[in-house]
Protein backbone atom coordinates (compact mmCIF):
# COMPACT_ATOMS: atom_id res chain seq x y z
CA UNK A 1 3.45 -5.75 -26.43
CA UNK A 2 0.43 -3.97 -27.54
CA UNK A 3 1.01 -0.72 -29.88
CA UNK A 4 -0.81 2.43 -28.68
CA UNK A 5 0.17 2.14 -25.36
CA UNK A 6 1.34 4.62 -22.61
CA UNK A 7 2.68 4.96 -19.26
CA UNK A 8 1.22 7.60 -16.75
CA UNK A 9 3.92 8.28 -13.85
CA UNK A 10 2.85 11.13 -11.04
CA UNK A 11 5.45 12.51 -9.65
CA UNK A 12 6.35 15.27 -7.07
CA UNK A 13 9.83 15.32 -6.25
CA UNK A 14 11.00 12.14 -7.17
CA UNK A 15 15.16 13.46 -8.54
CA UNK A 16 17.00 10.22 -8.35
CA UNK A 17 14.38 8.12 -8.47
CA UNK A 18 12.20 9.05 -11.53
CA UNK A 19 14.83 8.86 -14.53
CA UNK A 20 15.11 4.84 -12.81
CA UNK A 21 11.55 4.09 -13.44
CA UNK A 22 11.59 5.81 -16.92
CA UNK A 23 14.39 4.20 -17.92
CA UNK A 24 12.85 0.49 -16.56
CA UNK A 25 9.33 1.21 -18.03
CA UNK A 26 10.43 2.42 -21.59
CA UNK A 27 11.07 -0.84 -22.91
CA UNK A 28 7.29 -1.97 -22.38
CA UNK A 29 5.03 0.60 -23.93
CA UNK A 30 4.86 3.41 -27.04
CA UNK A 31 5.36 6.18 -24.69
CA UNK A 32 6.25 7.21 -21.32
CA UNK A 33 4.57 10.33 -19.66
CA UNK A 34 5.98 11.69 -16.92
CA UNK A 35 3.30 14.57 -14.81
CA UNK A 36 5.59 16.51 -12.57
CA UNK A 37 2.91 17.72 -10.06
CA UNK A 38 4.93 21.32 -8.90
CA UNK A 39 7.99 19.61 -8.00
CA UNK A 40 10.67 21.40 -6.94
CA UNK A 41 13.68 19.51 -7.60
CA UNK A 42 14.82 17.96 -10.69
CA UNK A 43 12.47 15.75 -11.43
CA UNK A 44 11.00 16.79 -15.06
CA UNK A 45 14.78 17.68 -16.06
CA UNK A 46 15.88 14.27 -15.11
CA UNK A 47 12.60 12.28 -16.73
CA UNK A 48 13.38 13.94 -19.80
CA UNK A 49 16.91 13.53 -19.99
CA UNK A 50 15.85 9.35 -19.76
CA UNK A 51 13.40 9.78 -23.10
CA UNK A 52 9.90 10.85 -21.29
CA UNK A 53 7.72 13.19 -22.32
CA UNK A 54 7.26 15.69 -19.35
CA UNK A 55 4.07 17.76 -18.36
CA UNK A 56 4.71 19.67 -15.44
CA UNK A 57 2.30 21.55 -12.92
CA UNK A 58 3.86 24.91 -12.04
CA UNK A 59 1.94 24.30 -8.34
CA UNK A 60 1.28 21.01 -6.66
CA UNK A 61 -2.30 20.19 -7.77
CA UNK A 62 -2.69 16.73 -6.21
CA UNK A 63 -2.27 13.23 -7.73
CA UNK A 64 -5.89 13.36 -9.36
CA UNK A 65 -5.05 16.18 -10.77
CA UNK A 66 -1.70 15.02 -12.14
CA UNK A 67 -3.25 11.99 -13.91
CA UNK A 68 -6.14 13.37 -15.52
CA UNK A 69 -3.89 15.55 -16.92
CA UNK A 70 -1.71 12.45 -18.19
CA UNK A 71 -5.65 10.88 -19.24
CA UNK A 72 -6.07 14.17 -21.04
CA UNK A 73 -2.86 13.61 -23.10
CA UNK A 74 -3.08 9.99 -23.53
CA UNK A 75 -7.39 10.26 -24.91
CA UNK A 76 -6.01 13.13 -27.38
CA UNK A 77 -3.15 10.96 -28.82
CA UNK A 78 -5.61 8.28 -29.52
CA UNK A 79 -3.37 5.74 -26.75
CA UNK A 80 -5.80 2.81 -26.35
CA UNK A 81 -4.29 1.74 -22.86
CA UNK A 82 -3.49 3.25 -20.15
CA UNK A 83 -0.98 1.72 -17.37
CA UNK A 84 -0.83 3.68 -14.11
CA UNK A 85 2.48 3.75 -12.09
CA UNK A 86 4.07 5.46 -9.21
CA UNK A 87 7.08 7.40 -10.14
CA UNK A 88 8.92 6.48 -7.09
CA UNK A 89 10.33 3.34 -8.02
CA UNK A 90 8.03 1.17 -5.94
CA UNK A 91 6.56 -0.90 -8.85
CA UNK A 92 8.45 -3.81 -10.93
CA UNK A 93 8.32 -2.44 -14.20
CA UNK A 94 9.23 -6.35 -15.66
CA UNK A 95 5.74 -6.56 -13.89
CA UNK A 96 3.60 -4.42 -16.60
CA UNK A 97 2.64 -7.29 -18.98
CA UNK A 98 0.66 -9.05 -16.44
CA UNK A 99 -1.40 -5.57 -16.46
CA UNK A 100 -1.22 -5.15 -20.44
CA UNK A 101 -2.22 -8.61 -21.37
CA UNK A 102 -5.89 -9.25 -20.17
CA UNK A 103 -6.64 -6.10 -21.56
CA UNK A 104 -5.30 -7.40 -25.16
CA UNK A 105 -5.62 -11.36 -25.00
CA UNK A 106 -8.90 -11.45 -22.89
CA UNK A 107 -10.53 -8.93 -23.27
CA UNK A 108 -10.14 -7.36 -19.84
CA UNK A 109 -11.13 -3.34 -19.60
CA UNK A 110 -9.43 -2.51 -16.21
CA UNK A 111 -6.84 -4.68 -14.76
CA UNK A 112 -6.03 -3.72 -10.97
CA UNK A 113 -2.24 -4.80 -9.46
CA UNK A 114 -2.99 -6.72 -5.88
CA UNK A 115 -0.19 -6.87 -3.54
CA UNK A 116 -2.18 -10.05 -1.44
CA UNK A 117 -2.93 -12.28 -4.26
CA UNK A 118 -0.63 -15.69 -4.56
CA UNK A 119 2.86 -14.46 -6.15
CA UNK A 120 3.12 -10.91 -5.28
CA UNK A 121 5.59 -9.84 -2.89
CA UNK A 122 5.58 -6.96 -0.46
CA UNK A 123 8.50 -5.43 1.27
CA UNK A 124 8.80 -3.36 4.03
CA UNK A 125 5.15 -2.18 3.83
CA UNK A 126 3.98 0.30 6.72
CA UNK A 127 1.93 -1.40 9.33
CA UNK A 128 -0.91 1.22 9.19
CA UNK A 129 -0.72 1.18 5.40
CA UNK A 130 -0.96 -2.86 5.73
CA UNK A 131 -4.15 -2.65 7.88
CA UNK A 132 -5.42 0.67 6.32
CA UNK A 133 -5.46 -1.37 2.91
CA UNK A 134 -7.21 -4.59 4.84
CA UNK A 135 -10.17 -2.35 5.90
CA UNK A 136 -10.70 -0.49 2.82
CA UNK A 137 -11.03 -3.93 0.49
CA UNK A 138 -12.63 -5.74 2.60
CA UNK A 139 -15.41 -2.29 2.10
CA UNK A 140 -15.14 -1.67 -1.63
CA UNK A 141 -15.83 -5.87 -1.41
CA UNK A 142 -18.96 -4.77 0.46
CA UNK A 143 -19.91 -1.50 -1.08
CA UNK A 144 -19.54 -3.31 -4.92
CA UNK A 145 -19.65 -7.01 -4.67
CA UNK A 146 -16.21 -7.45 -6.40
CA UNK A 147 -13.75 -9.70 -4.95
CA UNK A 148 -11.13 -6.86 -4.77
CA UNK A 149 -7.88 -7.59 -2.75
CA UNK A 150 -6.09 -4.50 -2.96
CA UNK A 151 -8.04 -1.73 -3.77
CA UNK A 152 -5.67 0.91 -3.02
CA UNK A 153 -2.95 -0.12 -5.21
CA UNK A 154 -1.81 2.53 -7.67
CA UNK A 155 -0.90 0.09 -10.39
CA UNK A 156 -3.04 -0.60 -12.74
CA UNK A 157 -4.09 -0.70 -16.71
CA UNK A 158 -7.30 0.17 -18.44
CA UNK A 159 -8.57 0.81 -22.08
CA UNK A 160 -8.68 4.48 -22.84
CA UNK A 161 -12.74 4.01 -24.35
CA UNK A 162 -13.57 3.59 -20.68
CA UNK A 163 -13.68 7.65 -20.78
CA UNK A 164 -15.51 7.80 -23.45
CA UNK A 165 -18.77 6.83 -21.17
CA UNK A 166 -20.16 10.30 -19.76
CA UNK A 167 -20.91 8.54 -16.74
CA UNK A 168 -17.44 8.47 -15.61
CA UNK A 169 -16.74 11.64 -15.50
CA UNK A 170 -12.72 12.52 -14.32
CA UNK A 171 -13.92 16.39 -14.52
CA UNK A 172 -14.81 16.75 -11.19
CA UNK A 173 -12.35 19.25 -8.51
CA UNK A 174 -13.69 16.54 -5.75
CA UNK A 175 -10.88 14.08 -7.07
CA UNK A 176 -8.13 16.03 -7.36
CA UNK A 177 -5.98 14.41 -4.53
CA UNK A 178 -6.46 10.42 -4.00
CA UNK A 179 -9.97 10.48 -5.15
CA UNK A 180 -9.69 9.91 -8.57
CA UNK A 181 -8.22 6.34 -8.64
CA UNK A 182 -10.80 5.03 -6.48
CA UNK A 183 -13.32 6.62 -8.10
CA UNK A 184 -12.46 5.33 -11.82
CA UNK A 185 -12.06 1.44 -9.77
CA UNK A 186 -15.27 1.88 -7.96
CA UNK A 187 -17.41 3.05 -11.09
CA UNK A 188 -16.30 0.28 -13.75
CA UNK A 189 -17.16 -2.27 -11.49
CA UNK A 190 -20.49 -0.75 -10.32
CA UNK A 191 -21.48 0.32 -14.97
CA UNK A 192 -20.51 -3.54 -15.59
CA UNK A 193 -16.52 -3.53 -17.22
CA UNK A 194 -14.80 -6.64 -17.25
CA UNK A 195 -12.04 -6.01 -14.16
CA UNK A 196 -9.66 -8.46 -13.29
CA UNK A 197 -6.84 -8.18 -10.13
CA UNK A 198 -3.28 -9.73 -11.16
CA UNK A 199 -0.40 -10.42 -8.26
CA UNK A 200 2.29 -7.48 -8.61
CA UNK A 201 5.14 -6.64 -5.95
CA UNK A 202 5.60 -3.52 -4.38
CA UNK A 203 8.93 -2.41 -2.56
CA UNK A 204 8.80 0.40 0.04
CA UNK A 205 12.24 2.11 0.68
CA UNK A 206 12.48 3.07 4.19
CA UNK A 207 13.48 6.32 5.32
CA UNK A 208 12.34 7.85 1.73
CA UNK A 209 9.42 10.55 1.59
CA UNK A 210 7.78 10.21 -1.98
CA UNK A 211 4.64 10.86 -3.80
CA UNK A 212 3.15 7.97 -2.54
CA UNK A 213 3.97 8.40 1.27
CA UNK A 214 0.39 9.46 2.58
CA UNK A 215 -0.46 11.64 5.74
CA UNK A 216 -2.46 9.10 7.92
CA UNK A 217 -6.36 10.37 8.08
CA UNK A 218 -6.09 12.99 5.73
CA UNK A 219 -5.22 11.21 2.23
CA UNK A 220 -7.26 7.68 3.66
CA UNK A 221 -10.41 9.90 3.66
CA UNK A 222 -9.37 11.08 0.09
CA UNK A 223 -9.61 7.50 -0.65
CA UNK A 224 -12.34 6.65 1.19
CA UNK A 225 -14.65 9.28 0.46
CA UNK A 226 -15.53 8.16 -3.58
CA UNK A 227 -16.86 5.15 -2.46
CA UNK A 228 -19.17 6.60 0.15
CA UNK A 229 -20.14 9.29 -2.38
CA UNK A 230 -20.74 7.11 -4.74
CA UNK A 231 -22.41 4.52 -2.66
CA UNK A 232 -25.41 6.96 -1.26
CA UNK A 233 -25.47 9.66 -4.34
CA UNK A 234 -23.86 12.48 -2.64
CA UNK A 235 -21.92 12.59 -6.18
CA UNK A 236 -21.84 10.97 -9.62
């Protein structure tokens, strides 16, 4: 496994679940960095006491938010990748070299998890998730001209010079909430980066309400919105 590499994980109440992913993920990169996003449970004291290094909001700022702050951390440690992860125990962590390696063996510079390419696995995804995910790859497909197959999927690896072109710029208040991700996807496809999708699984645990369970409408548009921006110039 590469050196210089570290683990983002958002998180906003995730107590029982978060010291499980940090404990999983540990074993594949240089450092895990847990952004507690104004939880209000035990989530930082429980990511710590698993060996993560903890940044906490003292209000909910967004997911955006939370992970530029991990960026921020990761760009002034000198990290050269950066792997993107839920904190609610969705992802396979077992799953992170097929992220990693492109990046280090073929020279990939963003490598996107799809849950529809051949040998991922989905379980118990939400049926308006399932065809809210459809629509929106079958338009970034559109919008960019990249094959993309899951668009939407929060886990994903990149090198850390990516930010160092001033035309993705993360400093923006506009992608605080689910913007951000999108946005990063949509502009290093659209300046030329080599971007690959690999097959990852992704398990949804029914009944929970985690970072990652999104209000219908609201959060989609939050999604949506960068590549319409984008698209027509509204913003850079």
């Amino acid at each position: 496994m590469a050196k210089e590499t570290i683990l983002l994980l958002p998180a906003l109440n995730e107590e029982g679940k978060i010291g499980r992913v940090v404990a999983k993920t540990k074993g594949f990169v240089d450092e895990v960095l847990v952004i507690d996003d104004g939880s209000t449970d035990n989530t930082a004291r429980e990511a710590e006491g698993e060996g993560a290094k903890v940044i906490k909001h003292r209000v909910n700022m967004g997911a955006g938010a939370a992970i530029r702050s991990g960026m921020e951390h990761a760009l002034s440690q000198g990290y050269e990748i950066i792997v993107i992860m839920g904190g609610d125990d969705q992802d396979m962590a077992n799953e992170m070299p097929r992220l990693i390696d492109p990046i280090i063996n073929e020279g990939y510079d963003f490598v996107q998890g799809s849950r529809r390419l051949h040998g991922k696995r989905t379980v118990n995804m939400p049926f308006f998730r399932r065809i809210t995910t459809k629509v929106y790859s079958l338009l970034f497909r559109l919008l960019t001209g990249f094959p993309a197959t899951d668009g939407t999927n929060g886990y994903r690896a990149m090198k850390s010079s990516l930010f160092k072109d001033k035309r993705i710029d993360l400093n923006q208040d506009w992608l605080n909430r689910y913007e951000l991700e999108p946005y990063i996807f949509y502009k290093v496809v659209k300046l030329g980066y080599r971007v690959k999708e690999v097959p990852v699984t992704k398990i949804y645990h029914q009944g929970d309400v985690g970072y990652t369970k999104m209000v219908p409408i609201l959060d989609w548009w939050s999604i949506l919105r960068p590549l319409i921006y984008l698209k027509f110039g509204i913003k850079r």
